[in-house]
N, C-alpha and C. Protein backbone atom coordinates (compact mmCIF):
# COMPACT_ATOMS: atom_id res chain seq x y z
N UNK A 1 407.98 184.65 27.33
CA UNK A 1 407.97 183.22 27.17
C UNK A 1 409.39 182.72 26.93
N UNK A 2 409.64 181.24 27.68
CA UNK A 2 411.15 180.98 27.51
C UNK A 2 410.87 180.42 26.23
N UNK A 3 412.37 180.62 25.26
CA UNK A 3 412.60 180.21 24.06
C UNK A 3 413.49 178.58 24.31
N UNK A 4 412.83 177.86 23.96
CA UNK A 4 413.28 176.10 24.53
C UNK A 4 413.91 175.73 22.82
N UNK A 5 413.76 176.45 22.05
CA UNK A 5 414.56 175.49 21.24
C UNK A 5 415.73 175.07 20.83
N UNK A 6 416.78 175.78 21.44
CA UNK A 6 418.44 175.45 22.07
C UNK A 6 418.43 174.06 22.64
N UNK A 7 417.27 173.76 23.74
CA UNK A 7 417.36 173.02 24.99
C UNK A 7 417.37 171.30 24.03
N UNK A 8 418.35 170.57 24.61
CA UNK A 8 417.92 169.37 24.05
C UNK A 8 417.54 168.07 25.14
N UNK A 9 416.44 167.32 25.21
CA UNK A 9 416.28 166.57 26.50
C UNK A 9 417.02 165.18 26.45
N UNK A 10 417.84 165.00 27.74
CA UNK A 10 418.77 163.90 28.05
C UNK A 10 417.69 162.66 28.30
N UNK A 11 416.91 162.75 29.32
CA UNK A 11 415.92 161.50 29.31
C UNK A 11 414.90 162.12 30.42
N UNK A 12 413.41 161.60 30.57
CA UNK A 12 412.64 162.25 31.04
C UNK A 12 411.77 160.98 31.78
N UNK A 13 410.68 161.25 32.63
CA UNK A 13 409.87 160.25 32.82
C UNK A 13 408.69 160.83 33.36
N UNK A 14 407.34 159.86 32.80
CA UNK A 14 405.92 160.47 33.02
C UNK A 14 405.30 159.57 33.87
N UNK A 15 404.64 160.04 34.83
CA UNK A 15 403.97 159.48 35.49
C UNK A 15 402.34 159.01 34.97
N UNK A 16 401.86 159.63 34.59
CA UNK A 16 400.96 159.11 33.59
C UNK A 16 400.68 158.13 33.04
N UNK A 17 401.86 158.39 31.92
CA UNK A 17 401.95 157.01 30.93
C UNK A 17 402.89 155.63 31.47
N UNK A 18 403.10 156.29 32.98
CA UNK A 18 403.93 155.32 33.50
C UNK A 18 405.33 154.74 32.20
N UNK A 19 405.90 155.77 32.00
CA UNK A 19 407.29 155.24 31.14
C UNK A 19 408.31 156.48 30.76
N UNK A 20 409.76 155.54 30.86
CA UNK A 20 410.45 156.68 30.84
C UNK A 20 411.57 156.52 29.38
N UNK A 21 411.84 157.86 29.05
CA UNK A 21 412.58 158.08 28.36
C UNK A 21 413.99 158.44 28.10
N UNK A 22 414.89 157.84 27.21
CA UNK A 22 416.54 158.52 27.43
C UNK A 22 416.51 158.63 25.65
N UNK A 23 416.99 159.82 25.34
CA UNK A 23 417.51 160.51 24.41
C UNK A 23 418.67 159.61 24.27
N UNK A 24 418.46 158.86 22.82
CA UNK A 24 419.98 157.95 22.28
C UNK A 24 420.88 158.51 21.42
N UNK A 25 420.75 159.99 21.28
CA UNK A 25 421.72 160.56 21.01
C UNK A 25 422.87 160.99 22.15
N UNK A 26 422.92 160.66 23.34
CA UNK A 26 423.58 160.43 24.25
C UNK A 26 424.30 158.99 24.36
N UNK A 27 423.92 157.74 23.54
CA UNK A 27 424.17 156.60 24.40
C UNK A 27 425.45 156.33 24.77
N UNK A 28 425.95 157.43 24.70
CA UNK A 28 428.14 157.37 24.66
C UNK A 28 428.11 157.72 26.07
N UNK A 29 427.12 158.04 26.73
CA UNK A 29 427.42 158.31 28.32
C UNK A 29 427.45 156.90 28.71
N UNK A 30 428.46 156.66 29.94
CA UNK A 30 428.17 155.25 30.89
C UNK A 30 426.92 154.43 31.02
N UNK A 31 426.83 153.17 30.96
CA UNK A 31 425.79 152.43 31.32
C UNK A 31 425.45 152.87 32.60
N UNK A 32 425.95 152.84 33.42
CA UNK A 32 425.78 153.01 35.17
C UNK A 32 425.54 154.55 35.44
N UNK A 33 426.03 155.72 34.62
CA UNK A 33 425.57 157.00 34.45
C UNK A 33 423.45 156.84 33.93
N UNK A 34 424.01 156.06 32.85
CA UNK A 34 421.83 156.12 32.14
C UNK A 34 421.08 155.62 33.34
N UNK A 35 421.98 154.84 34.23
CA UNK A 35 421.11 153.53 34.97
C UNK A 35 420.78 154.56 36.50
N UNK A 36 421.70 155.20 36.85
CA UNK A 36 421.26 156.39 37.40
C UNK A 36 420.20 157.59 37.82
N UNK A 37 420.43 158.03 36.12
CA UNK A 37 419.13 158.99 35.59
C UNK A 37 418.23 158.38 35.27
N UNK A 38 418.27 157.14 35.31
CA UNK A 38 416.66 156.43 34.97
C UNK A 38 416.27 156.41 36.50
N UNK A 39 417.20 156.06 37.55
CA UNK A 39 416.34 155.75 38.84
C UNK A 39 415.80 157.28 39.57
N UNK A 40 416.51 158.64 38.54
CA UNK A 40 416.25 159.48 39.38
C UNK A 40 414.82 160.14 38.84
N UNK A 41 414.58 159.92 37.56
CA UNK A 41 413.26 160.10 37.01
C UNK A 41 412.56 159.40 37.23
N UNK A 42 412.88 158.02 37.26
CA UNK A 42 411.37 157.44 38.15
C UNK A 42 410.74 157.87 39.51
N UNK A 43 412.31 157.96 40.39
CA UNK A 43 411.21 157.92 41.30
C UNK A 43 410.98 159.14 42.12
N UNK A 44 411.39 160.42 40.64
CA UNK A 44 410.80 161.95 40.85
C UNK A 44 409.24 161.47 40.70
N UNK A 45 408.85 161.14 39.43
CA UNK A 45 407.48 161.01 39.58
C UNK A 45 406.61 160.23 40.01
N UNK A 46 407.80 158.99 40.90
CA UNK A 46 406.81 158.25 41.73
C UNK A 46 406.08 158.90 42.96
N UNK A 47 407.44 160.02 43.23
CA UNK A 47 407.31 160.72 44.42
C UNK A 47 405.88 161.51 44.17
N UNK A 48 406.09 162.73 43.11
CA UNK A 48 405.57 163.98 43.20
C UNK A 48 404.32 163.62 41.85
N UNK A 49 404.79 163.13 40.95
CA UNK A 49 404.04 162.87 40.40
C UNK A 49 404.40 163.75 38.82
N UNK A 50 403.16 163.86 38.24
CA UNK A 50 403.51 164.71 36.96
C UNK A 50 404.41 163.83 35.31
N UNK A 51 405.09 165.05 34.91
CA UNK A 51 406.74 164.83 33.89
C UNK A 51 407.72 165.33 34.56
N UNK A 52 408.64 164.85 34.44
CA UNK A 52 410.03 165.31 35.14
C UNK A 52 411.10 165.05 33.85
N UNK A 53 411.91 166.01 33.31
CA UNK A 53 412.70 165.89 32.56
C UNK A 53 414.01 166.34 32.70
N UNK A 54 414.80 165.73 32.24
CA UNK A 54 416.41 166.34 32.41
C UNK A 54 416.72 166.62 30.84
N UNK A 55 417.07 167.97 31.17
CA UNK A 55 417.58 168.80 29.82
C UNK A 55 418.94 169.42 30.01
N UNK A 56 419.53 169.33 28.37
CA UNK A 56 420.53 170.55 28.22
C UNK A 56 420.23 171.62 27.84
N UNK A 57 420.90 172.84 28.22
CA UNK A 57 420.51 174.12 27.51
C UNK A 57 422.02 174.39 26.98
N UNK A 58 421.25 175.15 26.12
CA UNK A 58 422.62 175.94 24.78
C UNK A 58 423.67 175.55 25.38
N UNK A 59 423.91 176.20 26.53
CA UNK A 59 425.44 176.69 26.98
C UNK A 59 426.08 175.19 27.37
N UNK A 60 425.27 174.19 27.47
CA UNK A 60 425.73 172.96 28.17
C UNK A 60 425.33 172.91 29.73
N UNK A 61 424.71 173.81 30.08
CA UNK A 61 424.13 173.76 31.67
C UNK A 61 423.11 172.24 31.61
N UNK A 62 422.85 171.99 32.72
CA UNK A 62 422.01 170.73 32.76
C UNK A 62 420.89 171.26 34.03
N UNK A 63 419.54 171.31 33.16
CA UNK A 63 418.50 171.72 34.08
C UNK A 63 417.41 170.70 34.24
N UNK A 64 416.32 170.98 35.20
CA UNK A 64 415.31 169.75 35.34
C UNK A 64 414.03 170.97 34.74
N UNK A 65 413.16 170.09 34.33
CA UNK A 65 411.87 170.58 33.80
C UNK A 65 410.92 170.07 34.42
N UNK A 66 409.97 170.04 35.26
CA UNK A 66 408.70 169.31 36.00
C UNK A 66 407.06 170.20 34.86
N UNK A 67 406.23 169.09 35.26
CA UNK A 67 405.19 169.93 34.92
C UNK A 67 404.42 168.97 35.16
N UNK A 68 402.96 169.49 34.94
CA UNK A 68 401.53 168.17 35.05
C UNK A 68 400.81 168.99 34.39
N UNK A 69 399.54 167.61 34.35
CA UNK A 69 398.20 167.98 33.90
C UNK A 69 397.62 169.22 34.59
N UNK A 70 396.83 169.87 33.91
CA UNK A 70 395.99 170.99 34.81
C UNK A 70 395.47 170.57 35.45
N UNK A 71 394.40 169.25 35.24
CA UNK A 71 393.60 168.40 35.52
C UNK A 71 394.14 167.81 36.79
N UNK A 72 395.06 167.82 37.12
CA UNK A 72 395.61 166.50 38.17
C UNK A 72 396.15 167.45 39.46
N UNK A 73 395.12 167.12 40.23
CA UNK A 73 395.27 167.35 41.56
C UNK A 73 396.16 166.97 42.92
N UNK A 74 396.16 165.72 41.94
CA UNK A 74 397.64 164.77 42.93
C UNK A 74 398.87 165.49 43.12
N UNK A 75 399.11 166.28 41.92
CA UNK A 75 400.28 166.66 41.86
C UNK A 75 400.99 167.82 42.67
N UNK A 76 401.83 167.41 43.04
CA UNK A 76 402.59 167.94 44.69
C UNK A 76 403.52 169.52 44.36
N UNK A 77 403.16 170.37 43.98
CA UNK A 77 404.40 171.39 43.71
C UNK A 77 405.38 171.73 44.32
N UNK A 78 404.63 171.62 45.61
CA UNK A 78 406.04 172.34 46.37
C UNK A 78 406.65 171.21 46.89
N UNK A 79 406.67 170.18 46.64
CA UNK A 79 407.45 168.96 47.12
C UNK A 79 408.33 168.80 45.90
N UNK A 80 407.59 169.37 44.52
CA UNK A 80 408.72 168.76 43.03
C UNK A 80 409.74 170.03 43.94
N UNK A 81 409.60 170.83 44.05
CA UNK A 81 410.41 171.84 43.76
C UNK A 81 411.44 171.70 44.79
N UNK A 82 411.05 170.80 46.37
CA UNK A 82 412.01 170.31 47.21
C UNK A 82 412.89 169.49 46.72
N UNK A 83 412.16 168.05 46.02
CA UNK A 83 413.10 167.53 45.58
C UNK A 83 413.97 167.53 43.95
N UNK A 84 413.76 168.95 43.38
CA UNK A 84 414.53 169.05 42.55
C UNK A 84 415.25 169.66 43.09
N UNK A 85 415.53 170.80 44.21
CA UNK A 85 416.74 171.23 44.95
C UNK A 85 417.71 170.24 45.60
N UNK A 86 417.00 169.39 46.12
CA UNK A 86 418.02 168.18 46.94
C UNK A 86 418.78 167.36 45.95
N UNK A 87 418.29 166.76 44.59
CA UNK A 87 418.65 166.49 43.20
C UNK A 87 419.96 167.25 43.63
N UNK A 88 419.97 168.86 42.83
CA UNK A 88 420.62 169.78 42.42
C UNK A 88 421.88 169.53 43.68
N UNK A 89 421.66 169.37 44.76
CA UNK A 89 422.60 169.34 46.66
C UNK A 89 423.34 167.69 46.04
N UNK A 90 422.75 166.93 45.96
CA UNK A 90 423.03 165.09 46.28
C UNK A 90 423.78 165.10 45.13
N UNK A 91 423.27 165.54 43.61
CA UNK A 91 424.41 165.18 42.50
C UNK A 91 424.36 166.00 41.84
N UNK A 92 425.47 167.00 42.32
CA UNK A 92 425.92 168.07 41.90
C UNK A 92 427.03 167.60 41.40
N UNK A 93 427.86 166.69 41.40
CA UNK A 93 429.23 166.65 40.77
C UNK A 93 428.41 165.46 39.49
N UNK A 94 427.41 164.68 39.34
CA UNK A 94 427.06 164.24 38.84
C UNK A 94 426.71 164.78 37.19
N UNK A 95 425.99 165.82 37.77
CA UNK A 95 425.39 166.97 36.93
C UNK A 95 426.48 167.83 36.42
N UNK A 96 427.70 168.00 37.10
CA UNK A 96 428.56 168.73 36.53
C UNK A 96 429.41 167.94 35.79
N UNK A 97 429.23 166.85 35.76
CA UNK A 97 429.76 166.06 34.73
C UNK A 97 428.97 166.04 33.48
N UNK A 98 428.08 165.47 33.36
CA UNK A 98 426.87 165.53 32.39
C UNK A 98 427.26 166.72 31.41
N UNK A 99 427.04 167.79 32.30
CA UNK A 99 427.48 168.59 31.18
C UNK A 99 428.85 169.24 30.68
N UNK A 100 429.77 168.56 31.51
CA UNK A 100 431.27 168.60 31.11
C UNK A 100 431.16 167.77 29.75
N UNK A 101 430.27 166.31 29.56
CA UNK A 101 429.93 165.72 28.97
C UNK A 101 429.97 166.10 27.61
N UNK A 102 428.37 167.09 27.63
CA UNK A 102 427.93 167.74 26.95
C UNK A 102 428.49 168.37 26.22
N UNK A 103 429.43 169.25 26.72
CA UNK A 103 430.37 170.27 25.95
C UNK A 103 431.23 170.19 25.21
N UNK A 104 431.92 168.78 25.44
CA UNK A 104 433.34 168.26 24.94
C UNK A 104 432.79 167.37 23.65
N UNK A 105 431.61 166.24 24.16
CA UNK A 105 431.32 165.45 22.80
C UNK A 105 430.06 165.96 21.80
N UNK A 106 429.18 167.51 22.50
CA UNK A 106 428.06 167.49 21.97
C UNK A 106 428.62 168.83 21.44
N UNK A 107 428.93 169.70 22.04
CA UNK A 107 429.50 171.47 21.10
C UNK A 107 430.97 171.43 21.01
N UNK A 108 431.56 170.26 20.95
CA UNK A 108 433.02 170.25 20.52
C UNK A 108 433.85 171.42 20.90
N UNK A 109 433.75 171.45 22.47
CA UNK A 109 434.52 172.93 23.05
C UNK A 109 435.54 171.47 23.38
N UNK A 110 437.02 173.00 23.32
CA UNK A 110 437.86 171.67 23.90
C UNK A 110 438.32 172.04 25.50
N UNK A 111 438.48 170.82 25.78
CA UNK A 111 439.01 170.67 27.46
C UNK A 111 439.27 171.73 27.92
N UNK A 112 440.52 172.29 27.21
CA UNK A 112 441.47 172.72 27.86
C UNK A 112 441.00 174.30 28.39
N UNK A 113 440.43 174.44 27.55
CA UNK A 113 439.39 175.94 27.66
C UNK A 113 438.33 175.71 28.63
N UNK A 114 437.77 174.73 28.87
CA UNK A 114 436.67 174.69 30.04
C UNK A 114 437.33 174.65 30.87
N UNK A 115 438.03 174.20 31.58
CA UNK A 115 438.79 173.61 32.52
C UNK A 115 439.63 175.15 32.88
N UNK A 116 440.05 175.98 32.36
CA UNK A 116 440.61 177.11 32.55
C UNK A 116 440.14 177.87 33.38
């Protein structure tokens, strides 16, 4: 079983409850960065359906989390899993910011050492 309690979630969105979430212990990221990850969690689960979440892990990596109801048949797997690869292809420098982000204002590594 993965051990998730390192992982901390940036912002997520449910299709379900129809509503999405951003972690405000971030709010030091860009307005136009949140305004972003809000359009990309919506319309993961407008698409595919389910939870779709964007997380950090320990190291500062930035991963996506999908999941659904058992119950829910709608829900598309092998399409989440397309478009969390194309995600991963389209904003990759996005994501590698995020957690350049991460590292510098959230585990106080300094620059100069990442960047090395």
């Amino acid at each position: 079983m993965e051990d998730t309690s390192k992982r901390i979630v940036l912002c997520g969105a449910n299709a379900y409850e129809k509503k999405y979430y951003f972690n405000e212990q971030f709010k030091g990221i860009p307005q136009s960065i949140q305004e972003e990850l809000h359009v990309i969690c919506v319309l993961f689960t407008e698409e595919v359906g389910g939870v779709f979440t964007i997380v950090f892990e320990e190291d500062g990596s930035v991963s996506f989390d999908t999941e659904c109801y058992e119950e829910d048949i709608l829900y598309d797997e092998i399409s989440s899993g397309l478009l969390v690869h194309e995600i991963k292809m389209k904003r990759q420098e996005l994501l590698e910011s995020l957690s350049l982000y991460y590292r510098v204002f959230i585990l106080h590594e300094k620059l100069d050492d990442i960047l090395e």
